[in-house]
PDB file of N, CA and C in Angstrom:
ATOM      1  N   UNK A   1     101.798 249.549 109.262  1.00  0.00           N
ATOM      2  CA  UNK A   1     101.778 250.039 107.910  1.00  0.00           C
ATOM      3  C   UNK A   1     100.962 249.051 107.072  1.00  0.00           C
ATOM      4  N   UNK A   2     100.390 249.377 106.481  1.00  0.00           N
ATOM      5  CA  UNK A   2      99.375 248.829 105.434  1.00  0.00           C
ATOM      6  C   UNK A   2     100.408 247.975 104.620  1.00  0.00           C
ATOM      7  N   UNK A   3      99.704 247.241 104.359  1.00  0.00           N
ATOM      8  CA  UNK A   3     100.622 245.787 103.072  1.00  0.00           C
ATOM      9  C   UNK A   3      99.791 245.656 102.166  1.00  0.00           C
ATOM     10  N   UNK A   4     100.689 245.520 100.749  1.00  0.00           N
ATOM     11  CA  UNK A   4     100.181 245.592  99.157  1.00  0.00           C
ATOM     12  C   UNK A   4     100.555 244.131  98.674  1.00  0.00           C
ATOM     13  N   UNK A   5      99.524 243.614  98.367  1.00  0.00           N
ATOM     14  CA  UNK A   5     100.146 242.278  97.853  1.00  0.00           C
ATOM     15  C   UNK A   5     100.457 242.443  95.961  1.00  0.00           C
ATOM     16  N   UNK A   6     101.732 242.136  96.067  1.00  0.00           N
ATOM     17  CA  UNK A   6     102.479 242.384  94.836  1.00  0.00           C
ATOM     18  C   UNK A   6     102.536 240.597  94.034  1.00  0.00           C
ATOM     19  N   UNK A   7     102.770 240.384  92.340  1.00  0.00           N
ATOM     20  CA  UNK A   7     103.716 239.426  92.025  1.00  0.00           C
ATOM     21  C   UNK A   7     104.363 239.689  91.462  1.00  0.00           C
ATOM     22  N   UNK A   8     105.662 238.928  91.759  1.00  0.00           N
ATOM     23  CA  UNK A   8     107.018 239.100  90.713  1.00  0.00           C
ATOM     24  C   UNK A   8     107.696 237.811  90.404  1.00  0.00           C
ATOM     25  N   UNK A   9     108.350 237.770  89.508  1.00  0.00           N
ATOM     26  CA  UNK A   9     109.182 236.869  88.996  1.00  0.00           C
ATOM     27  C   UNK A   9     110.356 237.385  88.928  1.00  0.00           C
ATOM     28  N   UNK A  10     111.173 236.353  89.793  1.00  0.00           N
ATOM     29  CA  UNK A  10     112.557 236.052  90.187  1.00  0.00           C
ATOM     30  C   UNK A  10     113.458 234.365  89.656  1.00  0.00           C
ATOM     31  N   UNK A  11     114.286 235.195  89.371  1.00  0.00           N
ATOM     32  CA  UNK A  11     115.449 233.779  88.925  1.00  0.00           C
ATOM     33  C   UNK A  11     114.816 232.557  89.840  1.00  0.00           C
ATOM     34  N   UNK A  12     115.022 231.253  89.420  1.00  0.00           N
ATOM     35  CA  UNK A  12     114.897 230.264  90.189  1.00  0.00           C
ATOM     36  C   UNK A  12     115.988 230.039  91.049  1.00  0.00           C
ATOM     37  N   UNK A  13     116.940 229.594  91.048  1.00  0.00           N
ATOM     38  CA  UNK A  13     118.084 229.826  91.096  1.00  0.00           C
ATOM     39  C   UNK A  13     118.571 231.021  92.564  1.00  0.00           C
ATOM     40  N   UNK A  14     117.843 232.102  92.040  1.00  0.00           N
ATOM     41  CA  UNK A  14     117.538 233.037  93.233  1.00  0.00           C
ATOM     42  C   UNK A  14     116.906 232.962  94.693  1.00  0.00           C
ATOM     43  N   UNK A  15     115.706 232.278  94.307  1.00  0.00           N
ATOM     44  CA  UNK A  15     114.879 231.808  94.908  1.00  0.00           C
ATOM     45  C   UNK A  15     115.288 230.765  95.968  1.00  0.00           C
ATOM     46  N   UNK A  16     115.699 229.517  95.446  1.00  0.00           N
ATOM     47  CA  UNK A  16     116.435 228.552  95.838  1.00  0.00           C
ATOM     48  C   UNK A  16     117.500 229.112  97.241  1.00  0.00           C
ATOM     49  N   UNK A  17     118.826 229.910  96.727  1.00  0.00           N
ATOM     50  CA  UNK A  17     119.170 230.410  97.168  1.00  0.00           C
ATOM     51  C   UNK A  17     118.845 230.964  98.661  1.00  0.00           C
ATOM     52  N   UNK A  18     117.730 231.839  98.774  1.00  0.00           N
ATOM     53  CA  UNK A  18     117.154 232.456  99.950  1.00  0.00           C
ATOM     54  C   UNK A  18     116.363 231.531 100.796  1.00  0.00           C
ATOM     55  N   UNK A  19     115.702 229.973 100.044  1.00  0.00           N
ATOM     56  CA  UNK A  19     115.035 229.114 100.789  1.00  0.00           C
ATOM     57  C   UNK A  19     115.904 228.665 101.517  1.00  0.00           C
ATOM     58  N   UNK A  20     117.064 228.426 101.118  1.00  0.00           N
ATOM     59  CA  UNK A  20     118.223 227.569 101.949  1.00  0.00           C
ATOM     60  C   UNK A  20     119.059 228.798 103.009  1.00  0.00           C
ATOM     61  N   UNK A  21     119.240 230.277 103.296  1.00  0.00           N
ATOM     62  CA  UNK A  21     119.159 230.689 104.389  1.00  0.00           C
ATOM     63  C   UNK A  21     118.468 230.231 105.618  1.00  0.00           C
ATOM     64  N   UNK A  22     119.508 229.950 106.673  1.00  0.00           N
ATOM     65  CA  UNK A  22     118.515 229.798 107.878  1.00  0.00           C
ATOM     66  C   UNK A  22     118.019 231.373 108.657  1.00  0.00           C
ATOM     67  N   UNK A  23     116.973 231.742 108.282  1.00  0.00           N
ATOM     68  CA  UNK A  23     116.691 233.043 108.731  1.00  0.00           C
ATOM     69  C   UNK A  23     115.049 233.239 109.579  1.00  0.00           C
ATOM     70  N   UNK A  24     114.602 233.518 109.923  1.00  0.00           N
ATOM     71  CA  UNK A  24     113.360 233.386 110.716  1.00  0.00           C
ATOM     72  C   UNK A  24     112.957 234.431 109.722  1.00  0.00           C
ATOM     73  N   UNK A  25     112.159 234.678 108.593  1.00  0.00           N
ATOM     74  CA  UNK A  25     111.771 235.366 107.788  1.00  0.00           C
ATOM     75  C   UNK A  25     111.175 235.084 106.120  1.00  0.00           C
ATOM     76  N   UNK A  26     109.918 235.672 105.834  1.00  0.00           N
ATOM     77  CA  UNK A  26     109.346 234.796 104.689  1.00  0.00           C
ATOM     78  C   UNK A  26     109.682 235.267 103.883  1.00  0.00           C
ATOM     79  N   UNK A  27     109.434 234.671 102.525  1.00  0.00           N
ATOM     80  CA  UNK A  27     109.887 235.104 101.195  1.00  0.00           C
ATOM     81  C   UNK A  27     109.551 236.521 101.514  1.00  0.00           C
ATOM     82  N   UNK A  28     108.533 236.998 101.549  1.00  0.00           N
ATOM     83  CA  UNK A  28     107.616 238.296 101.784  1.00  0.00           C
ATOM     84  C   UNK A  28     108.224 239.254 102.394  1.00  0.00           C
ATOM     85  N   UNK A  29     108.985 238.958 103.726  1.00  0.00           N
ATOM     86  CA  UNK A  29     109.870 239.893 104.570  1.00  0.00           C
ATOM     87  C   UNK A  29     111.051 240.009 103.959  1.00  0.00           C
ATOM     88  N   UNK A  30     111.739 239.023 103.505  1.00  0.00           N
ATOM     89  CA  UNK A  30     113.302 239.055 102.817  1.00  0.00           C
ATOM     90  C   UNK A  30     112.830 240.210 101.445  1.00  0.00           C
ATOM     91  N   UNK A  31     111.740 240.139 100.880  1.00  0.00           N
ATOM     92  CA  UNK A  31     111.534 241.033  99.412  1.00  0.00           C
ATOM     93  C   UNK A  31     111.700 242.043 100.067  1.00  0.00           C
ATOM     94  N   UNK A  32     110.675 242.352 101.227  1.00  0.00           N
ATOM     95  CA  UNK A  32     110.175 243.678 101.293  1.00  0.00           C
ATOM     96  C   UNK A  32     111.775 244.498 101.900  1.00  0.00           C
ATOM     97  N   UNK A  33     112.263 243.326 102.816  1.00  0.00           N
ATOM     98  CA  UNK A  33     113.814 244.099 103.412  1.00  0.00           C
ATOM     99  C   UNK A  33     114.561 244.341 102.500  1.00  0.00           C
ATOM    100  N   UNK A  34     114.703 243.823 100.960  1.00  0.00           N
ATOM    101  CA  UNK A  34     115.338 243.781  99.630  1.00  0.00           C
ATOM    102  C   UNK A  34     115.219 245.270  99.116  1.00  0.00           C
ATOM    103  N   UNK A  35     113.919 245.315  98.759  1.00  0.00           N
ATOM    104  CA  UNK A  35     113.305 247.058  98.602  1.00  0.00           C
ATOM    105  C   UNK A  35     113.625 248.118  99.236  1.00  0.00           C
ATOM    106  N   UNK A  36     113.246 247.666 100.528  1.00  0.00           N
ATOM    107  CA  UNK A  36     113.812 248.819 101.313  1.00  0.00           C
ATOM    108  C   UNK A  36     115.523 249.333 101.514  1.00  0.00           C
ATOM    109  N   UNK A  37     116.204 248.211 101.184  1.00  0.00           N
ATOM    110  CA  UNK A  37     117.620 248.168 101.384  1.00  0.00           C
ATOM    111  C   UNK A  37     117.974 249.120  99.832  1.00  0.00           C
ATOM    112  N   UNK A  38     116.993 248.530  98.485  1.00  0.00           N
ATOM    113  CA  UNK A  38     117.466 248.860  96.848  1.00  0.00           C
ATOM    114  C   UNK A  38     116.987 250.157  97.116  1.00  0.00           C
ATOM    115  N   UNK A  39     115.652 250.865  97.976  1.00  0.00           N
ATOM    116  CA  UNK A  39     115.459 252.271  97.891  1.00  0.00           C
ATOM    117  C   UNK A  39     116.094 252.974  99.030  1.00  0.00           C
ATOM    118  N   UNK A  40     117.069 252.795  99.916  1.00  0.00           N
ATOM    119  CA  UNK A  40     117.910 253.216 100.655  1.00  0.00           C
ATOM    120  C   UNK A  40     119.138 253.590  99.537  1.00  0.00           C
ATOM    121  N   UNK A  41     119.583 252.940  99.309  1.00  0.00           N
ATOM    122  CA  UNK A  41     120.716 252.458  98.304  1.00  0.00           C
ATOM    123  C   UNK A  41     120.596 253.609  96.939  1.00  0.00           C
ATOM    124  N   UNK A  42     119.242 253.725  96.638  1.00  0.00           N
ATOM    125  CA  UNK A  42     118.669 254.987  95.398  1.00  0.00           C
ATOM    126  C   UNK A  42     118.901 256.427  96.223  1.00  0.00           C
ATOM    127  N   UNK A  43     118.608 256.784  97.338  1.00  0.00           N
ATOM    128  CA  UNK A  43     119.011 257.696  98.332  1.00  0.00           C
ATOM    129  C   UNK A  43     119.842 258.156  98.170  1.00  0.00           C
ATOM    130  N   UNK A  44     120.895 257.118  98.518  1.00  0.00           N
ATOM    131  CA  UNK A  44     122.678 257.699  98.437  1.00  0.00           C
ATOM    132  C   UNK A  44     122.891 257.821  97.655  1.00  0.00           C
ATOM    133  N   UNK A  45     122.668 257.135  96.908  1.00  0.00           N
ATOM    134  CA  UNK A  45     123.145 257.527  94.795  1.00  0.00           C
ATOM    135  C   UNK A  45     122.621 258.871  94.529  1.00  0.00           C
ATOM    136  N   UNK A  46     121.672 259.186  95.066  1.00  0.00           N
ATOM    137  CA  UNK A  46     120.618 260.322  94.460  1.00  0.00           C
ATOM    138  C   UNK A  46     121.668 261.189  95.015  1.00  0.00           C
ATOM    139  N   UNK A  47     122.183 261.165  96.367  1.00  0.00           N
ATOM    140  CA  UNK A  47     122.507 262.562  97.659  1.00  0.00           C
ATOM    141  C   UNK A  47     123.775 262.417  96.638  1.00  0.00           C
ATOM    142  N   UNK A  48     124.694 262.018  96.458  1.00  0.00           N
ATOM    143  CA  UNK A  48     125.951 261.832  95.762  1.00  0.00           C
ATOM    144  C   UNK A  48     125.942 261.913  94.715  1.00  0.00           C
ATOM    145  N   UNK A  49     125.297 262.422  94.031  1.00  0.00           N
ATOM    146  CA  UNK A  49     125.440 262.832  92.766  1.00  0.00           C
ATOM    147  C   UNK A  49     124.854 264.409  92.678  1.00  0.00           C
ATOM    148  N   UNK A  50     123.789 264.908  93.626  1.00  0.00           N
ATOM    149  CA  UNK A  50     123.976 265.617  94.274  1.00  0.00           C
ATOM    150  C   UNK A  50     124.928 266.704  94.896  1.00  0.00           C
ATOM    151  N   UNK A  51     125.825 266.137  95.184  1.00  0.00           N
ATOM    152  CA  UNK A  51     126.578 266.752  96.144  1.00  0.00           C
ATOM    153  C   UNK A  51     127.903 266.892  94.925  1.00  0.00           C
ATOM    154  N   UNK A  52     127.851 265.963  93.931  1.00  0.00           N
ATOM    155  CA  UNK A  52     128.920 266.101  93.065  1.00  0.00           C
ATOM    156  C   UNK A  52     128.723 267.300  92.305  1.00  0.00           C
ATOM    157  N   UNK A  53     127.574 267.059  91.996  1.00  0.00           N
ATOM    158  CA  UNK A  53     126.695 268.262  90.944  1.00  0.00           C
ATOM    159  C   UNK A  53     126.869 269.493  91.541  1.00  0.00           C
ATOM    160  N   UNK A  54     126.886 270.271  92.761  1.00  0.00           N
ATOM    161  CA  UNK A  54     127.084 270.688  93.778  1.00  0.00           C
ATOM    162  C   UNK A  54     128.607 271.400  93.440  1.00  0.00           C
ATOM    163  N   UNK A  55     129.383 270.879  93.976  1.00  0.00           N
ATOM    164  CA  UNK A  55     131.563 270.720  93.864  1.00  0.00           C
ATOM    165  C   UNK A  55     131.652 271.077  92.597  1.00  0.00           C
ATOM    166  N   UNK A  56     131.009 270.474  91.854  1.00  0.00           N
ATOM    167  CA  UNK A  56     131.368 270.557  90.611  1.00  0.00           C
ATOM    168  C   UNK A  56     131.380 272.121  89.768  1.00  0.00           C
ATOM    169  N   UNK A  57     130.268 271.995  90.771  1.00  0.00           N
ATOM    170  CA  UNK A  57     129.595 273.789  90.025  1.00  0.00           C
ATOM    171  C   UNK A  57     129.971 274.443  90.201  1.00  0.00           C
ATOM    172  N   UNK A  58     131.192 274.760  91.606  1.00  0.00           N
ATOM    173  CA  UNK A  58     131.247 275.805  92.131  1.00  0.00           C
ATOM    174  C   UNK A  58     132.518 276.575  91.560  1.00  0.00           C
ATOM    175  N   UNK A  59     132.352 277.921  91.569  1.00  0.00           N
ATOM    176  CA  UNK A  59     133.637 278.529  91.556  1.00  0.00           C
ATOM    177  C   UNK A  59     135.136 278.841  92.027  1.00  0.00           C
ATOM    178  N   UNK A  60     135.628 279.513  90.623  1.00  0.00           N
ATOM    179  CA  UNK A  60     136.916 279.272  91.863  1.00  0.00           C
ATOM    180  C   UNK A  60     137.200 279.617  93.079  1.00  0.00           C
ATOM    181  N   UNK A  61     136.654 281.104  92.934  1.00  0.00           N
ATOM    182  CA  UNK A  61     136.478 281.492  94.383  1.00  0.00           C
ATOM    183  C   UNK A  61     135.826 280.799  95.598  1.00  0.00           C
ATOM    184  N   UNK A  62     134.411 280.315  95.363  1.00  0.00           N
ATOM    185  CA  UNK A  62     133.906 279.574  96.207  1.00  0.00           C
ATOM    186  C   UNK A  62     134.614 278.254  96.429  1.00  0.00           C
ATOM    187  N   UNK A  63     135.279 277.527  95.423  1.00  0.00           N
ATOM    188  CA  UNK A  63     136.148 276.447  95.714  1.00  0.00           C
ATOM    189  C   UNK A  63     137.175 276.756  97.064  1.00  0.00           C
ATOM    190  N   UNK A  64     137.626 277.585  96.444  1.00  0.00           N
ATOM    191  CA  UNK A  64     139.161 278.465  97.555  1.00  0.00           C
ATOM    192  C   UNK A  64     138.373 278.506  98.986  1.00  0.00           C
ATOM    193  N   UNK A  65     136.918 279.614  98.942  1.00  0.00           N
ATOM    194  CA  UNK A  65     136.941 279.226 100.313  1.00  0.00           C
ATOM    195  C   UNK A  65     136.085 278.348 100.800  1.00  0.00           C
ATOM    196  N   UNK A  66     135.962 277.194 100.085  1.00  0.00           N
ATOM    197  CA  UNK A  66     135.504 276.182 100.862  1.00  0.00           C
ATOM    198  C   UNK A  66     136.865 274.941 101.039  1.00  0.00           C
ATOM    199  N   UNK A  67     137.936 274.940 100.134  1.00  0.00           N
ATOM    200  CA  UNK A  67     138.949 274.349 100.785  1.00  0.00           C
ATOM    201  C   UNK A  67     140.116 275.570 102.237  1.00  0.00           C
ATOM    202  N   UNK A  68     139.431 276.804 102.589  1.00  0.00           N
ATOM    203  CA  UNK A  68     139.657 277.662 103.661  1.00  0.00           C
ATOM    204  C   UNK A  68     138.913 276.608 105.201  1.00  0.00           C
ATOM    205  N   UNK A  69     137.681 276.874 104.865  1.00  0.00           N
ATOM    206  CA  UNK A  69     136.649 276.114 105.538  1.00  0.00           C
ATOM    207  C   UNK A  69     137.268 274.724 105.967  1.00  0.00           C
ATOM    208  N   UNK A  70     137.348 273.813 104.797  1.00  0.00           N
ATOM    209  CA  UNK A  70     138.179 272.740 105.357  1.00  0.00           C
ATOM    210  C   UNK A  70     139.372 272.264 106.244  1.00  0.00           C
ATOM    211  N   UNK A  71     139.976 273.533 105.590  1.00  0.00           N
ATOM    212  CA  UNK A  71     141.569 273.531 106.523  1.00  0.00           C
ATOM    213  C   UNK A  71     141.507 273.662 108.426  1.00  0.00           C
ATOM    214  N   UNK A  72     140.043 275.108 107.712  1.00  0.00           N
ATOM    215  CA  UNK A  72     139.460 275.282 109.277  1.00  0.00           C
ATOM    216  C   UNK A  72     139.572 274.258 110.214  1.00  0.00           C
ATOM    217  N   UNK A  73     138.275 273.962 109.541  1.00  0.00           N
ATOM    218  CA  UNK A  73     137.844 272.384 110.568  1.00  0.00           C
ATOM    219  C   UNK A  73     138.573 271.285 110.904  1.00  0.00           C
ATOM    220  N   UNK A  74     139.639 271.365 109.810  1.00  0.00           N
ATOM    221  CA  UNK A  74     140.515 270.094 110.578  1.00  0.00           C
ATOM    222  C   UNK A  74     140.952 270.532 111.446  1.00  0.00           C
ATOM    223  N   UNK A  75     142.127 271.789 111.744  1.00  0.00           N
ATOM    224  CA  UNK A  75     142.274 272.214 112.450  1.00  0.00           C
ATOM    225  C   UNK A  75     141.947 272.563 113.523  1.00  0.00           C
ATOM    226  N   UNK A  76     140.924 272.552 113.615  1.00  0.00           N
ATOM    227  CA  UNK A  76     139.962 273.071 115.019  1.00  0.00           C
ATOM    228  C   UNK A  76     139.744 271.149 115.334  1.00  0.00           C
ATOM    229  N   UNK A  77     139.498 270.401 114.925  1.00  0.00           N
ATOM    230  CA  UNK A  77     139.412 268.768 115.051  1.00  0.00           C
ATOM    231  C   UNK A  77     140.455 268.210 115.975  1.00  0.00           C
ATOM    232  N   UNK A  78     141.752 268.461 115.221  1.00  0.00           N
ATOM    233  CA  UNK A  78     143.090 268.011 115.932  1.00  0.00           C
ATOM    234  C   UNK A  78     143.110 269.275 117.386  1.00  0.00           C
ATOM    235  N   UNK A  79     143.230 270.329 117.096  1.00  0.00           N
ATOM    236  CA  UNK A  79     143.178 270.959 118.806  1.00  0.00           C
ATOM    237  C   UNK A  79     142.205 270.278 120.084  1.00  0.00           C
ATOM    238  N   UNK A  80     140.601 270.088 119.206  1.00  0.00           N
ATOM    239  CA  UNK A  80     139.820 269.250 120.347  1.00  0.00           C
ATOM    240  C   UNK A  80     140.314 268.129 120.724  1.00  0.00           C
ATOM    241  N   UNK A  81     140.646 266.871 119.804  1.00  0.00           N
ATOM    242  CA  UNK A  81     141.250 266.105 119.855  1.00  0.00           C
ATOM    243  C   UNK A  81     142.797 265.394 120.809  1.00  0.00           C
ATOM    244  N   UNK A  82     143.145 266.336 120.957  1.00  0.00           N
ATOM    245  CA  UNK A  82     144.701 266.965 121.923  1.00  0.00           C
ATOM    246  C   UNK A  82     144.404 266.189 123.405  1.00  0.00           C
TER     247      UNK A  82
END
């Protein structure tokens, strides 16, 4: 994958911090694993709010049979389970 050379300013303090990890990894890799971890992390927030937005909306009816659905599946869970 192609690499963008970025600058940023970070706490000192911060900095410090990550020099004194013993880790086989440069400032550069620890950022970029930082990012990738903060836009993983935006993902789930995004899907979960999502999915609330979702529940939230639904009707009563559709509520009813999606706690039907649920009952289902547990049920069918604990028989495999046996």
């Amino acid at each position: 994958m192609p690499k963008t050379k970025i600058s940023v300013t970070v706490d000192s303090t911060l900095v410090e911090k990550v020099d004194q990890l013993d880790i086989d990894a440069s400032r550069s890799e620890i950022v970029e694993m930082a990012l990738e971890c903060w836009l993983r992390n935006q993902r789930l927030e995004s899907l979960d709010r999502a999915i609330e937005e979702y529940y939230r909306g639904l009707t009563k009816g559709a509520r009813k049979e999606d706690a039907e659905w649920a009952a289902l599946s547990a049920s069918a869970v604990d028989e495999t389970w046996k």
